[in-house]
N, C-alpha and C. Protein backbone atom coordinates (compact mmCIF):
# COMPACT_ATOMS: atom_id res chain seq x y z
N UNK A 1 52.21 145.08 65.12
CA UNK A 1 52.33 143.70 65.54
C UNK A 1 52.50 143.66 67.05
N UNK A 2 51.59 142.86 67.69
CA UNK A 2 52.10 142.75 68.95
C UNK A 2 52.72 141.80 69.15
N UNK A 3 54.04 142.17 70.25
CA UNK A 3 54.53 141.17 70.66
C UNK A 3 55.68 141.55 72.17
N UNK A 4 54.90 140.57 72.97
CA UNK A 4 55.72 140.89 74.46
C UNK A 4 56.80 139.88 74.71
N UNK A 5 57.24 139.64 73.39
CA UNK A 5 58.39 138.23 73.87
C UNK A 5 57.28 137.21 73.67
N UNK A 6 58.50 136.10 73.85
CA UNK A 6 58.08 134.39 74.49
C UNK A 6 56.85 134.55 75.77
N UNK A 7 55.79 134.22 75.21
CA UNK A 7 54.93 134.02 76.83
C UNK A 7 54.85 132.35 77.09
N UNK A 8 55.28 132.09 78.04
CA UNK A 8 55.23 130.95 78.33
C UNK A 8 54.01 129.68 78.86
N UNK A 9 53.10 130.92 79.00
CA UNK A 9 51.87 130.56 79.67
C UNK A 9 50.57 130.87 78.20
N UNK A 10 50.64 130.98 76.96
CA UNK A 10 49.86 131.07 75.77
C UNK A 10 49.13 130.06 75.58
N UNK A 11 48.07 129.87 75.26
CA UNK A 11 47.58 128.67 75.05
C UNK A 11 46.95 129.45 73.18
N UNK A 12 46.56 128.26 72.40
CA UNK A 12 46.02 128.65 71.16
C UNK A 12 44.38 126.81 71.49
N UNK A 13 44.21 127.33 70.29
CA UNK A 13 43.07 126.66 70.08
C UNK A 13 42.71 126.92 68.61
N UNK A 14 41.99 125.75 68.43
CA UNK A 14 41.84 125.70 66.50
C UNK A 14 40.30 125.57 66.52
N UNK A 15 39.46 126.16 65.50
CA UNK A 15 37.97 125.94 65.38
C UNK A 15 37.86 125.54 63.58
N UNK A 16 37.19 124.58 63.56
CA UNK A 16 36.51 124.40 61.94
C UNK A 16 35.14 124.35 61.89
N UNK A 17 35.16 124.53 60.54
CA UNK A 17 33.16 124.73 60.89
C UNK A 17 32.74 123.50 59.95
N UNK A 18 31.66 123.32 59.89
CA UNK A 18 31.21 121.78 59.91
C UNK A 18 29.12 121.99 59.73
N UNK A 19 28.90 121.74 58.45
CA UNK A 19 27.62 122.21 58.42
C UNK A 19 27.02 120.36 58.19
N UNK A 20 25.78 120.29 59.20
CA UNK A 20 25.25 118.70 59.62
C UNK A 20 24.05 118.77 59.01
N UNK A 21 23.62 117.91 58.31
CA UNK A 21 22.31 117.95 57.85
C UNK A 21 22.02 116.48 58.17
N UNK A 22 20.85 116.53 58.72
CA UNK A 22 20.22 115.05 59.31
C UNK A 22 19.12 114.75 58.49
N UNK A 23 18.70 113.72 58.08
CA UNK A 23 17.18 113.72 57.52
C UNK A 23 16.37 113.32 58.44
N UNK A 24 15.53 112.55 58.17
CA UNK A 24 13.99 112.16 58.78
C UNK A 24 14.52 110.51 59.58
N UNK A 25 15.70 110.40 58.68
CA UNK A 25 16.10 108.91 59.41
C UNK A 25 16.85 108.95 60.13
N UNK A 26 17.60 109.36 60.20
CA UNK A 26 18.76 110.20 61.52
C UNK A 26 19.80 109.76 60.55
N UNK A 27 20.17 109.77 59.53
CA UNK A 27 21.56 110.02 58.84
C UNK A 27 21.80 110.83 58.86
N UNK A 28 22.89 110.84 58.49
CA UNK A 28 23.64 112.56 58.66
C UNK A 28 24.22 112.52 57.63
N UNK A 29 24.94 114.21 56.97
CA UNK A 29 25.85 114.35 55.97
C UNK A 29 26.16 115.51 56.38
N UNK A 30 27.74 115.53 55.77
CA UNK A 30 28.28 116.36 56.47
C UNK A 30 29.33 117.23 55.59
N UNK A 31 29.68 118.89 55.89
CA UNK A 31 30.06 119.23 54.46
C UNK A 31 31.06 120.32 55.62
N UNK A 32 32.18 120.04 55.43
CA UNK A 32 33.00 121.17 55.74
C UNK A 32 33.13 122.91 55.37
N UNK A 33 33.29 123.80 56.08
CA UNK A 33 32.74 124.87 55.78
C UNK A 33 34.15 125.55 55.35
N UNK A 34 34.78 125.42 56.05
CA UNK A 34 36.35 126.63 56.22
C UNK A 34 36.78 125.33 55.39
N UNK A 35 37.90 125.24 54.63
CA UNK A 35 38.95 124.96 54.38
C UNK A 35 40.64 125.04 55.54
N UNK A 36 40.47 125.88 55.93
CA UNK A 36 41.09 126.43 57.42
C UNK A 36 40.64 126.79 58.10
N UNK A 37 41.41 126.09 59.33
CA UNK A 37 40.76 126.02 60.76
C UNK A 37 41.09 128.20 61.31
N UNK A 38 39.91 128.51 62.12
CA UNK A 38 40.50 129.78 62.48
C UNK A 38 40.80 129.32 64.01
N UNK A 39 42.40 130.43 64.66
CA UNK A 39 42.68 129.81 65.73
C UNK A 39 42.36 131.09 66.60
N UNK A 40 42.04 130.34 67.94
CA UNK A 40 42.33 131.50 69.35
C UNK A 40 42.99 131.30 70.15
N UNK A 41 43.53 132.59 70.36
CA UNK A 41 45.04 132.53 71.05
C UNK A 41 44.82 133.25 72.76
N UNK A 42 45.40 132.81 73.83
CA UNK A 42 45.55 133.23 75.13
C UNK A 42 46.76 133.41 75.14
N UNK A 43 46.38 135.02 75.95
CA UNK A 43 47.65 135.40 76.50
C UNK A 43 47.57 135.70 77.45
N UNK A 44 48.59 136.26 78.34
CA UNK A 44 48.35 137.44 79.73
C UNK A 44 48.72 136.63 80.88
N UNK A 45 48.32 135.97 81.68
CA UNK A 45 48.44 135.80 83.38
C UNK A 45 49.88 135.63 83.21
N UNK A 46 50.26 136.80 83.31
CA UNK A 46 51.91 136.78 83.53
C UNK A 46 52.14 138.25 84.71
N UNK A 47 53.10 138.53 84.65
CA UNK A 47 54.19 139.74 85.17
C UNK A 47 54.89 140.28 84.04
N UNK A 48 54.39 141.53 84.06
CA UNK A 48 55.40 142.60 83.03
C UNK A 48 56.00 143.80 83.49
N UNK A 49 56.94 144.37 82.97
CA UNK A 49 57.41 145.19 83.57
C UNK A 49 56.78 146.53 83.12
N UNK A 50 56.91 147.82 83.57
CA UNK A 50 56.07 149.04 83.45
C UNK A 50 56.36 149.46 81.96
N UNK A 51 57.66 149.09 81.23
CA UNK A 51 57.76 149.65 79.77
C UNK A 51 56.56 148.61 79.16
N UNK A 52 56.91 147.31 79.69
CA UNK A 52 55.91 146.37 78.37
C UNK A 52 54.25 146.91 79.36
N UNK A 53 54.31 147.20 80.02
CA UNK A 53 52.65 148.10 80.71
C UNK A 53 52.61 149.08 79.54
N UNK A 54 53.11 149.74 79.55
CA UNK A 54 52.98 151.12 78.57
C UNK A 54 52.55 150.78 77.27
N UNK A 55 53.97 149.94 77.14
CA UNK A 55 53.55 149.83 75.41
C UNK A 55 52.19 149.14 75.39
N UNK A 56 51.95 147.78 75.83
CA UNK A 56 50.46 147.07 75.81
C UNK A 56 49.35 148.25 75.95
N UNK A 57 49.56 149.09 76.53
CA UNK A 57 48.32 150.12 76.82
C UNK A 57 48.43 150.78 75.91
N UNK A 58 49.44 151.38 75.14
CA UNK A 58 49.25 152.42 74.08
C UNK A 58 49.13 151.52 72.71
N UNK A 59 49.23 150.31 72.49
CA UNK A 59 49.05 149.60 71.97
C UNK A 59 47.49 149.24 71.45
N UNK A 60 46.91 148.61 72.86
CA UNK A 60 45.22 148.40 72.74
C UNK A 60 44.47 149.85 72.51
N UNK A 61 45.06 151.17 73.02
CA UNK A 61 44.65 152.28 72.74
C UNK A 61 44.71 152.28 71.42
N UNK A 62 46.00 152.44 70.69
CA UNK A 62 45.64 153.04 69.63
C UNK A 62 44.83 151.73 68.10
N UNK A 63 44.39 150.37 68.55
CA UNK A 63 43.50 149.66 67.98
C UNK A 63 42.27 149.91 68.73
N UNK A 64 41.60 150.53 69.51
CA UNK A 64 40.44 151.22 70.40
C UNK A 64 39.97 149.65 71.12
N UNK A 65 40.96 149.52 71.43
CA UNK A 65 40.00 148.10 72.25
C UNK A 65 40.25 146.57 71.42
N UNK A 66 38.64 146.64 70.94
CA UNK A 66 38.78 145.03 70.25
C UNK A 66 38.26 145.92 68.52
N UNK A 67 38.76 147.07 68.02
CA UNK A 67 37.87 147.67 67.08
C UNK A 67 38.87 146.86 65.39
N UNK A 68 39.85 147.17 66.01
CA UNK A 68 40.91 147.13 64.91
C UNK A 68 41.67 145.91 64.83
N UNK A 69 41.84 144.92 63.61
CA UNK A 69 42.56 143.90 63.76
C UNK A 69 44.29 144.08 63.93
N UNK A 70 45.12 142.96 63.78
CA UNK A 70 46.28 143.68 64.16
C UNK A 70 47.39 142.11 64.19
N UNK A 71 48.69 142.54 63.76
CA UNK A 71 49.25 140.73 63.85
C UNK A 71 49.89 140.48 64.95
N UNK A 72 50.23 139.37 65.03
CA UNK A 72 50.00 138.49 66.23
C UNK A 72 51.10 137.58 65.81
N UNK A 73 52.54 137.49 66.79
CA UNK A 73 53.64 136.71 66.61
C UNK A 73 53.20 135.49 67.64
N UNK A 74 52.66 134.16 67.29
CA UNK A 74 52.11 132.92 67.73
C UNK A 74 53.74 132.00 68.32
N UNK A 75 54.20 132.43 68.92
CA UNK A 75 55.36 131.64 68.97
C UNK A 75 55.56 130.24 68.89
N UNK A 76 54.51 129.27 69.43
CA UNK A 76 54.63 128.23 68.96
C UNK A 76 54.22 127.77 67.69
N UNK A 77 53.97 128.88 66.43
CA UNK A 77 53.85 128.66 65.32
C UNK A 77 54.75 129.59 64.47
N UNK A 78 55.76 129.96 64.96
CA UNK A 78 56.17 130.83 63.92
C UNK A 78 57.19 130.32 63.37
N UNK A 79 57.37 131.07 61.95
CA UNK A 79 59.01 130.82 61.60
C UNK A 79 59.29 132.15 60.76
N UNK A 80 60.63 132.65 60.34
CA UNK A 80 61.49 133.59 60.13
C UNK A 80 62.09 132.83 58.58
N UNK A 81 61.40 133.71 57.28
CA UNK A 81 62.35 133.55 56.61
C UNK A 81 62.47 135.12 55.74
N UNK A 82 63.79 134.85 54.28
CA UNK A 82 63.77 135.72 53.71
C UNK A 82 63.80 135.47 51.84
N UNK A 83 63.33 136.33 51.41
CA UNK A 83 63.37 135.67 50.36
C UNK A 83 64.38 137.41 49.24
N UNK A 84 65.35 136.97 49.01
CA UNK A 84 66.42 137.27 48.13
C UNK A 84 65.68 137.65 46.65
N UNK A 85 65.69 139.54 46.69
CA UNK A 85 65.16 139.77 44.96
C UNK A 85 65.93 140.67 44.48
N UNK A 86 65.77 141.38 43.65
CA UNK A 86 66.10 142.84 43.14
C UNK A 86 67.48 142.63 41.98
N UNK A 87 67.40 142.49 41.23
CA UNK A 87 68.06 142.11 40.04
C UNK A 87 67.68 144.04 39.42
N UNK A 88 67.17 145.34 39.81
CA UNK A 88 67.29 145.69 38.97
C UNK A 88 65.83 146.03 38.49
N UNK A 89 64.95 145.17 38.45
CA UNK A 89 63.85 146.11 38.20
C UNK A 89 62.95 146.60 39.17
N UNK A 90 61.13 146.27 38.89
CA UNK A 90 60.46 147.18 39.95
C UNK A 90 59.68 146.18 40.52
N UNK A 91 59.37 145.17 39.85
CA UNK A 91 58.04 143.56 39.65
C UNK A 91 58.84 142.69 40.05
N UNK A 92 58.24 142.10 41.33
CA UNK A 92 58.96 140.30 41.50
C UNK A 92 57.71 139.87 42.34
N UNK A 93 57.14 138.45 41.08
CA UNK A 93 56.49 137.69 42.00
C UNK A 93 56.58 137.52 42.99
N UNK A 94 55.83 137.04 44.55
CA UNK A 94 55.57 136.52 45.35
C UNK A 94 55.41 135.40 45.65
N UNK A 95 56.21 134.45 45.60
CA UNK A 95 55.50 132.66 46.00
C UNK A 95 57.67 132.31 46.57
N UNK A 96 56.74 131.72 47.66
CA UNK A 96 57.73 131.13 48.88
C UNK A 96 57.52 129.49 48.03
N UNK A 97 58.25 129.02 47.34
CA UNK A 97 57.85 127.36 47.07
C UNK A 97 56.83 127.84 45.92
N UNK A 98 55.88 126.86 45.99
CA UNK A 98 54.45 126.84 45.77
C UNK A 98 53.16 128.19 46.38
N UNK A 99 54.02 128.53 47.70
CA UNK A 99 52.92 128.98 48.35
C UNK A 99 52.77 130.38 47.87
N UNK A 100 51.72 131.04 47.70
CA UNK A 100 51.59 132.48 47.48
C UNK A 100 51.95 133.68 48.78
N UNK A 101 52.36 134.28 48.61
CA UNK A 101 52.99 135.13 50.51
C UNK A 101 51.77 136.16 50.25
N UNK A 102 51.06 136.22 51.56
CA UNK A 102 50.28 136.83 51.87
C UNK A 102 50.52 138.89 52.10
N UNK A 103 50.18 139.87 51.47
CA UNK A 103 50.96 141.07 52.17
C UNK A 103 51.08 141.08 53.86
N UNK A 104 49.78 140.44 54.49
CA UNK A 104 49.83 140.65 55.61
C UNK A 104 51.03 140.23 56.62
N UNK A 105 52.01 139.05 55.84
CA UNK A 105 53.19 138.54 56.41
C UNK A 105 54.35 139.36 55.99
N UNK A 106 54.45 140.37 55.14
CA UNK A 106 55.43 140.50 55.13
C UNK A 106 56.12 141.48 56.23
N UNK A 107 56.96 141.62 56.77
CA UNK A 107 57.71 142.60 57.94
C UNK A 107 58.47 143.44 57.25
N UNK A 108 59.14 143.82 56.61
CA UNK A 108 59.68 144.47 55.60
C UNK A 108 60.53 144.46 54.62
N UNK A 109 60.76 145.02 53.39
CA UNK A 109 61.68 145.26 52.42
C UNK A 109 62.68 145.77 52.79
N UNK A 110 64.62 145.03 52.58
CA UNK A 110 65.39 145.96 53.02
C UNK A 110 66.67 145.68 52.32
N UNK A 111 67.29 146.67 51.97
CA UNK A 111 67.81 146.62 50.84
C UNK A 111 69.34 147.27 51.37
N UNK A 112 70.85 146.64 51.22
CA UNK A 112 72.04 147.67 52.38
C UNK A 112 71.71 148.09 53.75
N UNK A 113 70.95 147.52 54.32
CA UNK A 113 70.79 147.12 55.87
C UNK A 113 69.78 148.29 56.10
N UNK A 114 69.31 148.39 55.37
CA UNK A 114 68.01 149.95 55.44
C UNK A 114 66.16 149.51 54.85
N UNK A 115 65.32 149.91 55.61
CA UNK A 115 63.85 149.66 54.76
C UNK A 115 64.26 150.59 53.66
N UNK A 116 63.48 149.62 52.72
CA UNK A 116 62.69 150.56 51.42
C UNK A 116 61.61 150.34 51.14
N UNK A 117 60.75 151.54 50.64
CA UNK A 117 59.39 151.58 49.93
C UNK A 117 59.62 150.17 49.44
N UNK A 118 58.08 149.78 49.46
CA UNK A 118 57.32 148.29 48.96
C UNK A 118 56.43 148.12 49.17
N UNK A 119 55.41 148.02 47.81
CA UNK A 119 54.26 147.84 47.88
C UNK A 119 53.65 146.40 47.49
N UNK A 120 52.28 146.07 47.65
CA UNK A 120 52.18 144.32 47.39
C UNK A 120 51.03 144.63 46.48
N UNK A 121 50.72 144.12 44.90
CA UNK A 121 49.50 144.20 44.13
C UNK A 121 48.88 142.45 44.22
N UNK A 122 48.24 142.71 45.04
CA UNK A 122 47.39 141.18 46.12
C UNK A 122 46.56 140.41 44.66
N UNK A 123 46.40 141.58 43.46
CA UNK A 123 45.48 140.91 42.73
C UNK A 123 46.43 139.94 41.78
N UNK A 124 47.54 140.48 41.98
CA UNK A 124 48.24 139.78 40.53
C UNK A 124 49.52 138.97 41.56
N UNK A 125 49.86 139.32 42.95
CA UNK A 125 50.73 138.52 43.89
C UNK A 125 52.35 138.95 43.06
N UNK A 126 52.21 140.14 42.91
CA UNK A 126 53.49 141.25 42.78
C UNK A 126 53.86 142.12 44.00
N UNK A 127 55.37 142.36 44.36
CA UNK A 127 55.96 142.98 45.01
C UNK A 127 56.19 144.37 43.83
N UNK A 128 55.73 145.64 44.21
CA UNK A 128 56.44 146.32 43.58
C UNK A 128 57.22 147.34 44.30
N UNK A 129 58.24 147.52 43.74
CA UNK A 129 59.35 148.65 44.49
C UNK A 129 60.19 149.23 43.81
N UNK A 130 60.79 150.15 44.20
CA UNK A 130 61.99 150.57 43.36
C UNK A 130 62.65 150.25 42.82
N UNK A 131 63.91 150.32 41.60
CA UNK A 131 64.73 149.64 41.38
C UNK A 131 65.98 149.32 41.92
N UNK A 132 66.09 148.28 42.81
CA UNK A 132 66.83 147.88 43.56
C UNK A 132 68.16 146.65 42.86
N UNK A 133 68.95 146.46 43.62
CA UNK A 133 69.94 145.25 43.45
C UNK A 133 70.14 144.56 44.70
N UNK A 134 70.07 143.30 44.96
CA UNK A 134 70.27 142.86 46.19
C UNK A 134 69.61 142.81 47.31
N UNK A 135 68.17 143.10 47.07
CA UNK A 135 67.55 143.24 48.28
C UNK A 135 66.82 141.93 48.44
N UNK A 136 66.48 141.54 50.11
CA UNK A 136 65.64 141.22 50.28
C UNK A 136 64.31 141.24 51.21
N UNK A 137 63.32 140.50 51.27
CA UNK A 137 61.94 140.53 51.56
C UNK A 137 61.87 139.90 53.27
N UNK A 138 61.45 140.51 54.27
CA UNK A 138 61.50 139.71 55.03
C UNK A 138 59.99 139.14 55.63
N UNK A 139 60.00 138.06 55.95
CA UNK A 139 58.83 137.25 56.03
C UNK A 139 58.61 136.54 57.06
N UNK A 140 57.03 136.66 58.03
CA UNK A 140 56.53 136.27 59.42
C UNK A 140 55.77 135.18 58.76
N UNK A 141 56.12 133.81 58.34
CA UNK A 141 55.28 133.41 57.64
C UNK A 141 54.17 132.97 58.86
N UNK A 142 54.25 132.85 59.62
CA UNK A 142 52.95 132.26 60.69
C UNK A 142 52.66 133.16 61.34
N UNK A 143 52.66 134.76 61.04
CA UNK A 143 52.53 135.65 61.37
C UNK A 143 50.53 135.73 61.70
N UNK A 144 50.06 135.86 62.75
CA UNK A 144 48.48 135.54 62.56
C UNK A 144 47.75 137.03 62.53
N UNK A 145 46.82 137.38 61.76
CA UNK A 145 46.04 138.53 62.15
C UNK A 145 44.83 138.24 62.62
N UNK A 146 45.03 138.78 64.10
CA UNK A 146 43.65 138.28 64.91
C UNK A 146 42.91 139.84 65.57
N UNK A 147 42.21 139.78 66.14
CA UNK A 147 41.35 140.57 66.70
C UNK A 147 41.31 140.23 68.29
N UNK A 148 41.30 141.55 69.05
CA UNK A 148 40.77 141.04 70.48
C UNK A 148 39.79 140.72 70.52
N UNK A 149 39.30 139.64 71.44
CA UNK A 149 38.18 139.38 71.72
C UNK A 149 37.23 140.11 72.94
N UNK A 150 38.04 140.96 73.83
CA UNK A 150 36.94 142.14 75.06
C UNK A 150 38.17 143.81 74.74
N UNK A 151 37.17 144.66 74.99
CA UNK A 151 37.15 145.73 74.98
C UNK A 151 37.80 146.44 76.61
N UNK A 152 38.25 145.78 77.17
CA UNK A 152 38.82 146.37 78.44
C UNK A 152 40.52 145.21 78.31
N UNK A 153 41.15 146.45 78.94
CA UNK A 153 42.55 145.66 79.28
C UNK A 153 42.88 145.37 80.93
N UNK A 154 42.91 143.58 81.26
CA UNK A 154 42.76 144.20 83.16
C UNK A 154 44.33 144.20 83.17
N UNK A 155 44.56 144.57 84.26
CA UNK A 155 45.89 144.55 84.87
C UNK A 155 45.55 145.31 86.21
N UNK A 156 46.65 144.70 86.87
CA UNK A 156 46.43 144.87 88.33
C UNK A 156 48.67 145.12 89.00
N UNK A 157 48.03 146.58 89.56
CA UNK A 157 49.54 146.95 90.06
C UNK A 157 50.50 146.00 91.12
N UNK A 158 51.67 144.69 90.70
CA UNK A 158 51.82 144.17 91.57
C UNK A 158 53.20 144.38 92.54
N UNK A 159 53.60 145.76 92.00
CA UNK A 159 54.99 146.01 92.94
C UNK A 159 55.21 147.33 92.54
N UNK A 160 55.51 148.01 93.61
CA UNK A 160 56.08 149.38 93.12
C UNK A 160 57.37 149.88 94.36
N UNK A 161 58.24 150.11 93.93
CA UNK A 161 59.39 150.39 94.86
C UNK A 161 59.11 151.84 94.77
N UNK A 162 60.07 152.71 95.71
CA UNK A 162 60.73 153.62 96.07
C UNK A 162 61.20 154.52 95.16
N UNK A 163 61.81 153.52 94.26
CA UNK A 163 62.67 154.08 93.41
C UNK A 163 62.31 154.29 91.86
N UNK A 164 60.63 153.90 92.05
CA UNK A 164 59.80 154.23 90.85
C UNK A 164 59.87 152.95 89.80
N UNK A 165 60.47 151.75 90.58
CA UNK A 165 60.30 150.46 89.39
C UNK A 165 58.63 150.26 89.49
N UNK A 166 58.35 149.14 88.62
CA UNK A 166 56.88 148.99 89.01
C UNK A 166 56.64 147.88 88.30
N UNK A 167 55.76 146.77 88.48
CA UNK A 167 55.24 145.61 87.80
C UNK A 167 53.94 145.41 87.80
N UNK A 168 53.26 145.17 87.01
CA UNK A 168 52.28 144.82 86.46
C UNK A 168 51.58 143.41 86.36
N UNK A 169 50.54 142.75 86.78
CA UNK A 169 50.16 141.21 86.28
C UNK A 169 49.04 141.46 85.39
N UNK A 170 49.16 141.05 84.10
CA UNK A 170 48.00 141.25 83.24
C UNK A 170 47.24 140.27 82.96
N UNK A 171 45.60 140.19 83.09
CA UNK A 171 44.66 139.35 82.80
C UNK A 171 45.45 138.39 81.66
N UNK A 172 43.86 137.11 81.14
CA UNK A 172 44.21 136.56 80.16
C UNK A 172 43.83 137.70 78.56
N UNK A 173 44.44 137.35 78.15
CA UNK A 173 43.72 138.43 76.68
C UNK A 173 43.64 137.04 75.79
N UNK A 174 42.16 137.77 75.09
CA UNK A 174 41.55 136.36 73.86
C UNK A 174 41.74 137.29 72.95
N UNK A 175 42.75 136.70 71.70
CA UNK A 175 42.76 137.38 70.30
C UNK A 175 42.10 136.05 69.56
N UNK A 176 41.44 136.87 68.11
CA UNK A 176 40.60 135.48 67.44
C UNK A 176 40.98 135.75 66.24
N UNK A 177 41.58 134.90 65.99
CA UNK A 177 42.27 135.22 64.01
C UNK A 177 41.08 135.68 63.16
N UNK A 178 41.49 136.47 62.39
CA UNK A 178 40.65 136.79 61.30
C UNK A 178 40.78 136.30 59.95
N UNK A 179 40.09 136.28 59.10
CA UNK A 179 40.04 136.08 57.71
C UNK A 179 41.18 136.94 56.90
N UNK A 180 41.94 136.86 56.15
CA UNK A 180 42.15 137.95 55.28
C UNK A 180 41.97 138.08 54.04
């Protein structure tokens, strides 16, 4: 998951698709394509410091660029919840409300202040895990999985002391949500 903090300078953007068919008279009809909008997100024209340099670089390294998708904490869309299971067996549905929880949101299983193994069966919207008591699930529900959109990372060196501090200003970066 990437995430450099609060950027204050993010912009997002929403796309729907929209298929137009005109006839011979110039009417139109019109048929929505997505059901959900996919969003793109800006980041970057900021100042970072040389650890968040590092990590961002070993970061886009080890997704090779724009090759590998990857999640994406949207701050002006996120929220933090948890959802309370483990009575004891290995099977507990998945649904927040109504809604079905996606595997891709979940952040982890943790059970006496520790991860545990947890797996998600997407076909049937089961958590399965060990037999636990008391655990719970923790959940990015606006958690986005997007993709970069360019294959180079800019950044440009904007301070370096004496004493080996160093800062960084990094381009804009375009991530583009994906399907899951």
């Amino acid at each position: 998951m990437l995430d450099l903090g609060v950027n204050y300078q993010a912009r997002s953007s929403y796309e729907w698709r929209t298929d137009v068919i005109e006839d011979d008279f110039g009417l139109e009809q019109r048929r929505s394509l997505w059901s959900n909008p996919l969003g793109t997100f800006e980041i970057g024209d900021r100042t970072i410091s040389s650890t968040d340099y590092e990590y961002l670089v070993s970061f886009f390294a080890e997704l090779r660029g724009d090759a590998d998708p990857f999640l994406y904490k949207d701050w002006s869309d996120y929220e933090f919840t948890s959802i309370v299971f483990g009575n004891g067996g290995t099977t507990y549905p998945l649904f927040s409300g109504r809604q079905r929880i996606r595997y891709a949101n979940i952040i982890s299983c943790r059970a006496s202040g520790a991860d545990i193994e947890c797996e998600m069966d997407e076909q049937n919207g089961l958590l399965i895990t060990e037999p636990v008591l008391g655990a719970f699930l923790v959940i990015g529900e606006k958690l986005k999985l997007v993709r970069s959109q360019q294959s180079d990372l800019r950044t440009v060196l904007r301070i370096a002391t004496p004493a080996g501090d160093r800062a960084f200003d990094i381009g804009q970066i375009t991530l583009r949500e994906q399907r899951a």
